[in-house]
Protein backbone atom coordinates (compact mmCIF):
# COMPACT_ATOMS: atom_id res chain seq x y z
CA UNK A 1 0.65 65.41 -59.82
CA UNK A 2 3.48 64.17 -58.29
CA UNK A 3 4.36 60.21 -58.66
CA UNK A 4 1.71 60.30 -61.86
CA UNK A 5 3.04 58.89 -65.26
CA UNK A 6 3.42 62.13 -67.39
CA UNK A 7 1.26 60.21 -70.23
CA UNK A 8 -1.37 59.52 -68.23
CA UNK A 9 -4.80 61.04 -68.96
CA UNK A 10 -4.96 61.59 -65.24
CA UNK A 11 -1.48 63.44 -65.25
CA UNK A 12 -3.20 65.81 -68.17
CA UNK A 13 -6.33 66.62 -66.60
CA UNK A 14 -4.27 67.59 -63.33
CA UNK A 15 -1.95 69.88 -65.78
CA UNK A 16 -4.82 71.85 -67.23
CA UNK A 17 -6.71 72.15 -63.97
CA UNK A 18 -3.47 73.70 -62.49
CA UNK A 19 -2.88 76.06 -66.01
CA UNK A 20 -6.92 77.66 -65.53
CA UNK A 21 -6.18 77.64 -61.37
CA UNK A 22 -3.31 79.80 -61.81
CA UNK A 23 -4.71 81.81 -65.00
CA UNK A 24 -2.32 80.75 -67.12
CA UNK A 25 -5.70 79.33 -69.38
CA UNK A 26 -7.55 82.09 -69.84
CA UNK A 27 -11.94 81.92 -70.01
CA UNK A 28 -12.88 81.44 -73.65
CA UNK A 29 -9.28 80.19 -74.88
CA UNK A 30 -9.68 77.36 -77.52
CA UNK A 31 -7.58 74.08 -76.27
CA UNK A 32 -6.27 72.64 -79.98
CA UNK A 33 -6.24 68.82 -79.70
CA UNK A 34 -2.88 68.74 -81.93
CA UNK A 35 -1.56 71.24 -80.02
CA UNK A 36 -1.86 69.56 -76.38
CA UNK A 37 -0.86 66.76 -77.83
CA UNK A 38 2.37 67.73 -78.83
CA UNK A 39 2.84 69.22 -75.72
CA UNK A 40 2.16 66.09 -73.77
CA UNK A 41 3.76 63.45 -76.21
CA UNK A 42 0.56 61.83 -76.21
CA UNK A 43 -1.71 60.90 -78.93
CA UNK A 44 -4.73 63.16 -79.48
CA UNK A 45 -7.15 60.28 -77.72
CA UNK A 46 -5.63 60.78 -74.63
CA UNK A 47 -6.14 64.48 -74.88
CA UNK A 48 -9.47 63.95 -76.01
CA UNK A 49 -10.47 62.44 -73.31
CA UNK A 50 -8.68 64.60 -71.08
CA UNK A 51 -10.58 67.30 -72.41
CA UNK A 52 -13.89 65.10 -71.77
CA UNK A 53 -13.27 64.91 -68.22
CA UNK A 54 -12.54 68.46 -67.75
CA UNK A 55 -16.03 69.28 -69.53
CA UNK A 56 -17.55 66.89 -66.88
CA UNK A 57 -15.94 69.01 -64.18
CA UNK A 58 -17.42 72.46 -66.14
CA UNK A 59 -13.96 73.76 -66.31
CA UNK A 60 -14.01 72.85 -70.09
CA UNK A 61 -16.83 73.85 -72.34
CA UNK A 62 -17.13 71.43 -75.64
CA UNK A 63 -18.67 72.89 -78.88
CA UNK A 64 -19.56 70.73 -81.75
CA UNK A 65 -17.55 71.33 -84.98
CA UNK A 66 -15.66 73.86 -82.85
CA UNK A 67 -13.85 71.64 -80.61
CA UNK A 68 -13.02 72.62 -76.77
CA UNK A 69 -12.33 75.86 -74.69
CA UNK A 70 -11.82 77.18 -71.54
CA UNK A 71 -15.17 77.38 -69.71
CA UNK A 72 -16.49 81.31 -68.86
CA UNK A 73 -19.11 81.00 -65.88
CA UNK A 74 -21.89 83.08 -65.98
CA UNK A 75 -22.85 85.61 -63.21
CA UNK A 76 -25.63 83.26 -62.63
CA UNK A 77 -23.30 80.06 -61.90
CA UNK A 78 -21.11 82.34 -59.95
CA UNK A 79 -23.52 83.31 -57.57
CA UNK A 80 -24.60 79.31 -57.22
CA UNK A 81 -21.03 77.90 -56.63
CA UNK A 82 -20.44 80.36 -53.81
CA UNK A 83 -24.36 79.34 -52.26
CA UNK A 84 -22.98 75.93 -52.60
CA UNK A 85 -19.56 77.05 -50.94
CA UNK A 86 -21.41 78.65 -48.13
CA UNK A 87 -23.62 75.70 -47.52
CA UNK A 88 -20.94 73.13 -47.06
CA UNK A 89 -17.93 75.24 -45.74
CA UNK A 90 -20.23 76.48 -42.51
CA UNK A 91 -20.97 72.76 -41.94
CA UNK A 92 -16.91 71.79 -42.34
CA UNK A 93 -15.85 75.17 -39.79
CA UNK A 94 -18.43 73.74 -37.50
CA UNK A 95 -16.66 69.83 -37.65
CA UNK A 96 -13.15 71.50 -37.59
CA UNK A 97 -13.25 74.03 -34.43
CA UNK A 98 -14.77 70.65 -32.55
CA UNK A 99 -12.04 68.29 -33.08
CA UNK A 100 -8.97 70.86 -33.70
CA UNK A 101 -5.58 70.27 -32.52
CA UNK A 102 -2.79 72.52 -31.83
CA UNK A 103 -1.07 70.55 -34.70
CA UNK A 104 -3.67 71.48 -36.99
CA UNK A 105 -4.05 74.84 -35.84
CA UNK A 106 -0.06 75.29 -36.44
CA UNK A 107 -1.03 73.90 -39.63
CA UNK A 108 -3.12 76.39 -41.01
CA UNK A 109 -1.11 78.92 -39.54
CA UNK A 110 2.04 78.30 -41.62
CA UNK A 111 -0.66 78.07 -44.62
CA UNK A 112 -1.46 81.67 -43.62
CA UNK A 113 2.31 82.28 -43.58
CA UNK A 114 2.77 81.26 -47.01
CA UNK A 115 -0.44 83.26 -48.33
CA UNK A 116 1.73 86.38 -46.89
CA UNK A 117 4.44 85.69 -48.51
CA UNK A 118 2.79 85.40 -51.82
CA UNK A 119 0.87 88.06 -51.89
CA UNK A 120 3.77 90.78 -50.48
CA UNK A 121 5.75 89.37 -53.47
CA UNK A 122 3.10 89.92 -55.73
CA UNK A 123 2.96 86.43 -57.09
CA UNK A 124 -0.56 86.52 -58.30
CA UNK A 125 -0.80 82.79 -59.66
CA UNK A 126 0.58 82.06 -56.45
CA UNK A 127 -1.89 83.53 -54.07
CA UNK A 128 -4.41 82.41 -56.23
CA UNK A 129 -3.75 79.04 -55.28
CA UNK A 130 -2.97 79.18 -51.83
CA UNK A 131 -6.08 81.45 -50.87
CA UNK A 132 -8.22 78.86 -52.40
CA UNK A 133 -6.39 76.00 -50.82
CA UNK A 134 -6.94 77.42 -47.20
CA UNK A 135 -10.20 75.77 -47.65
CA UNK A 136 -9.44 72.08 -48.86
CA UNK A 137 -6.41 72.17 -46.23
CA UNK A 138 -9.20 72.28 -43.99
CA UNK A 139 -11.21 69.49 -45.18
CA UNK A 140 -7.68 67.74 -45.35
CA UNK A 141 -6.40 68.23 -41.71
CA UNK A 142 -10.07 66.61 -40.51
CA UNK A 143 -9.02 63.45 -42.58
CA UNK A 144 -12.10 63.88 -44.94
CA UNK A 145 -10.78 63.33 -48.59
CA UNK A 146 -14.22 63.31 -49.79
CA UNK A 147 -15.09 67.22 -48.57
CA UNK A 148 -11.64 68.07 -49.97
CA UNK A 149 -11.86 66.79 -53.43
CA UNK A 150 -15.32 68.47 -53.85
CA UNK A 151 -13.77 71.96 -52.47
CA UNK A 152 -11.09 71.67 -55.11
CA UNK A 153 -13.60 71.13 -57.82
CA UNK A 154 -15.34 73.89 -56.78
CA UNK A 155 -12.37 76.15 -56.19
CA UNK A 156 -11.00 75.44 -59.50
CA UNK A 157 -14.43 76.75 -61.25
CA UNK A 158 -14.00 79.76 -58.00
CA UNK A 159 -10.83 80.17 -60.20
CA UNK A 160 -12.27 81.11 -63.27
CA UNK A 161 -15.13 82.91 -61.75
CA UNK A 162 -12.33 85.05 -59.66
CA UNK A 163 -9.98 85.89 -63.27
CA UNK A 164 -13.23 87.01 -64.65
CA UNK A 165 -15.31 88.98 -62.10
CA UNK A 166 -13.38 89.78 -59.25
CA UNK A 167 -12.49 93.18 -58.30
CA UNK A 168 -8.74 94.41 -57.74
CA UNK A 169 -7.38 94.35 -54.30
CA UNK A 170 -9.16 91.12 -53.31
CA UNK A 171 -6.49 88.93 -52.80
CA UNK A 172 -5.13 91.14 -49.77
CA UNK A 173 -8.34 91.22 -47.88
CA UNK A 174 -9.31 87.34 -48.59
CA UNK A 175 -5.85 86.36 -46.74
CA UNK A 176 -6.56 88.79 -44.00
CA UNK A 177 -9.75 87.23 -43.49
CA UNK A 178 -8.29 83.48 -43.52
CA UNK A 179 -5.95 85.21 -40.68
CA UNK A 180 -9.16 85.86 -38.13
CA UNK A 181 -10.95 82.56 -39.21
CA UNK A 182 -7.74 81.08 -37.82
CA UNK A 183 -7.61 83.45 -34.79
CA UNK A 184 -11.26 82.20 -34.18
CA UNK A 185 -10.13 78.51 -34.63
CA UNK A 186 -7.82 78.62 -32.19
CA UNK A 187 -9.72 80.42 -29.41
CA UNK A 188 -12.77 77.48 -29.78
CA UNK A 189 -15.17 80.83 -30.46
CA UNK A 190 -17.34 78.64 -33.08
CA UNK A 191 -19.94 81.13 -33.26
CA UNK A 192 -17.53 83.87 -34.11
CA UNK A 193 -15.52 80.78 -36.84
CA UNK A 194 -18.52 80.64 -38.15
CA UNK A 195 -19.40 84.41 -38.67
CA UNK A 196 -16.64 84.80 -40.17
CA UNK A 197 -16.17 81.97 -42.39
CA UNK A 198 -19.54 83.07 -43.65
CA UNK A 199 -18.58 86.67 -44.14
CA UNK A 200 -15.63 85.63 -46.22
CA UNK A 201 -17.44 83.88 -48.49
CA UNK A 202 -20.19 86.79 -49.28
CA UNK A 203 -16.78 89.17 -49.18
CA UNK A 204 -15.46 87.53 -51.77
CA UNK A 205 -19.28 87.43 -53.88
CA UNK A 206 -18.99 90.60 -53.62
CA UNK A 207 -15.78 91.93 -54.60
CA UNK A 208 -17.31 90.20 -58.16
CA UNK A 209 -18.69 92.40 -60.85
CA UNK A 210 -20.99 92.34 -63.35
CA UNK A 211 -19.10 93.64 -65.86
CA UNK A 212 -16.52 90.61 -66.52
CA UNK A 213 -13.57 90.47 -68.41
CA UNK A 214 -13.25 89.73 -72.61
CA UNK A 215 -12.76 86.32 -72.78
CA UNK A 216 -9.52 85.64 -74.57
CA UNK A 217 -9.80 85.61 -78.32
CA UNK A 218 -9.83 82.29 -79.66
CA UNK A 219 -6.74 80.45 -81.44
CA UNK A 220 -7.37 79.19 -85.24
């Protein structure tokens, strides 16, 4: 995070969040206390609780005698955070298409611009992140901090769910969907926003299987 101390346990939580966003954590990986905090130049009490506030945000799953590793949602949860998704996103597309600018339109379009770009490169940890911050870059341009924080904790748990479950080819149609929502944005056409917004969400449910991926093997 940018302007954070680098020893901060704020600074560390931010890290790891941004490591499972972008799969470079993978579900089930053990997080070694001595390890991170080598990494991080910190003591292991700063890590610890590091690792205690990313439990609290069920990115981090905490075992006794076992220590810490990367959290691996259920179907079950899955299928809950993207109810939860659909619930409050309708309600933000709603609030956005009534008070949207040109500037924020423009906004979102040069978010769709970079999307492109990521995906035609191929740069999956990339995409990853931009196709999930579409959404909190709407809560953002509206001004409400609030919505956006709780998008972003559920995106980065949508992130793990996603590396686990989600079918292959994905990606492509999610930003071609975050294309029309934008096309809809800018014409006013809330019902169609909505439609839309609504279709993405159960688009990307679905592209999930049943069948998810090993977890990593855990470290010693």
């Amino acid at each position: 995070m940018r302007g954070m101390d680098s020893t901060t346990t704020g600074f560390i939580v931010e890290t790891l969040t941004r490591s499972i966003v972008e799969h470079r954590l993978q579900p089930g990986s053990k997080l070694v206390e001595q390890t991170l905090a080598d990494q991080f130049g910190v003591s292991r009490t700063l890590i610890r609780q590091a690792l205690f506030k990313l439990s609290q945000n069920r990115l981090v799953r905490m075992e006794p005698a076992r220590g810490a590793f990367v959290a691996a949602p259920s179907v079950a949860e899955a299928k809950q955070v993207f109810a939860v998704r659909r619930m409050l996103e309708a309600g933000m597309t709603q609030a956005f298409i009534r008070q949207a600018t040109g500037e924020q339109i423009n906004a979102l379009k040069d978010h769709i611009a970079e999307e492109e770009a990521a995906v035609l490169r191929g740069d999956v940890p990339g995409r990853t992140v931009l196709l999930g911050d579409f959404h909190v870059r709407m809560a953002q341009l509206m001004g409400n901090e609030v919505l956006a924080h709780l998008l972003m904790d559920l995106l980065s748990r949508c992130a793990l769910i996603t590396l686990m479950y989600q079918s292959a080819g994905a990606a492509e149609h999610s930003h071609e969907e975050h294309r029309a929502i934008v096309k809809a944005l800018e014409a006013s056409d809330e019902a169609r926003a909505l439609l839309l917004m609504d279709e993405h969400l159960r688009n990307v449910e679905a592209s999930l299987t049943l069948a998810p991926l090993a977890p990593a093997p855990s470290k010693p």
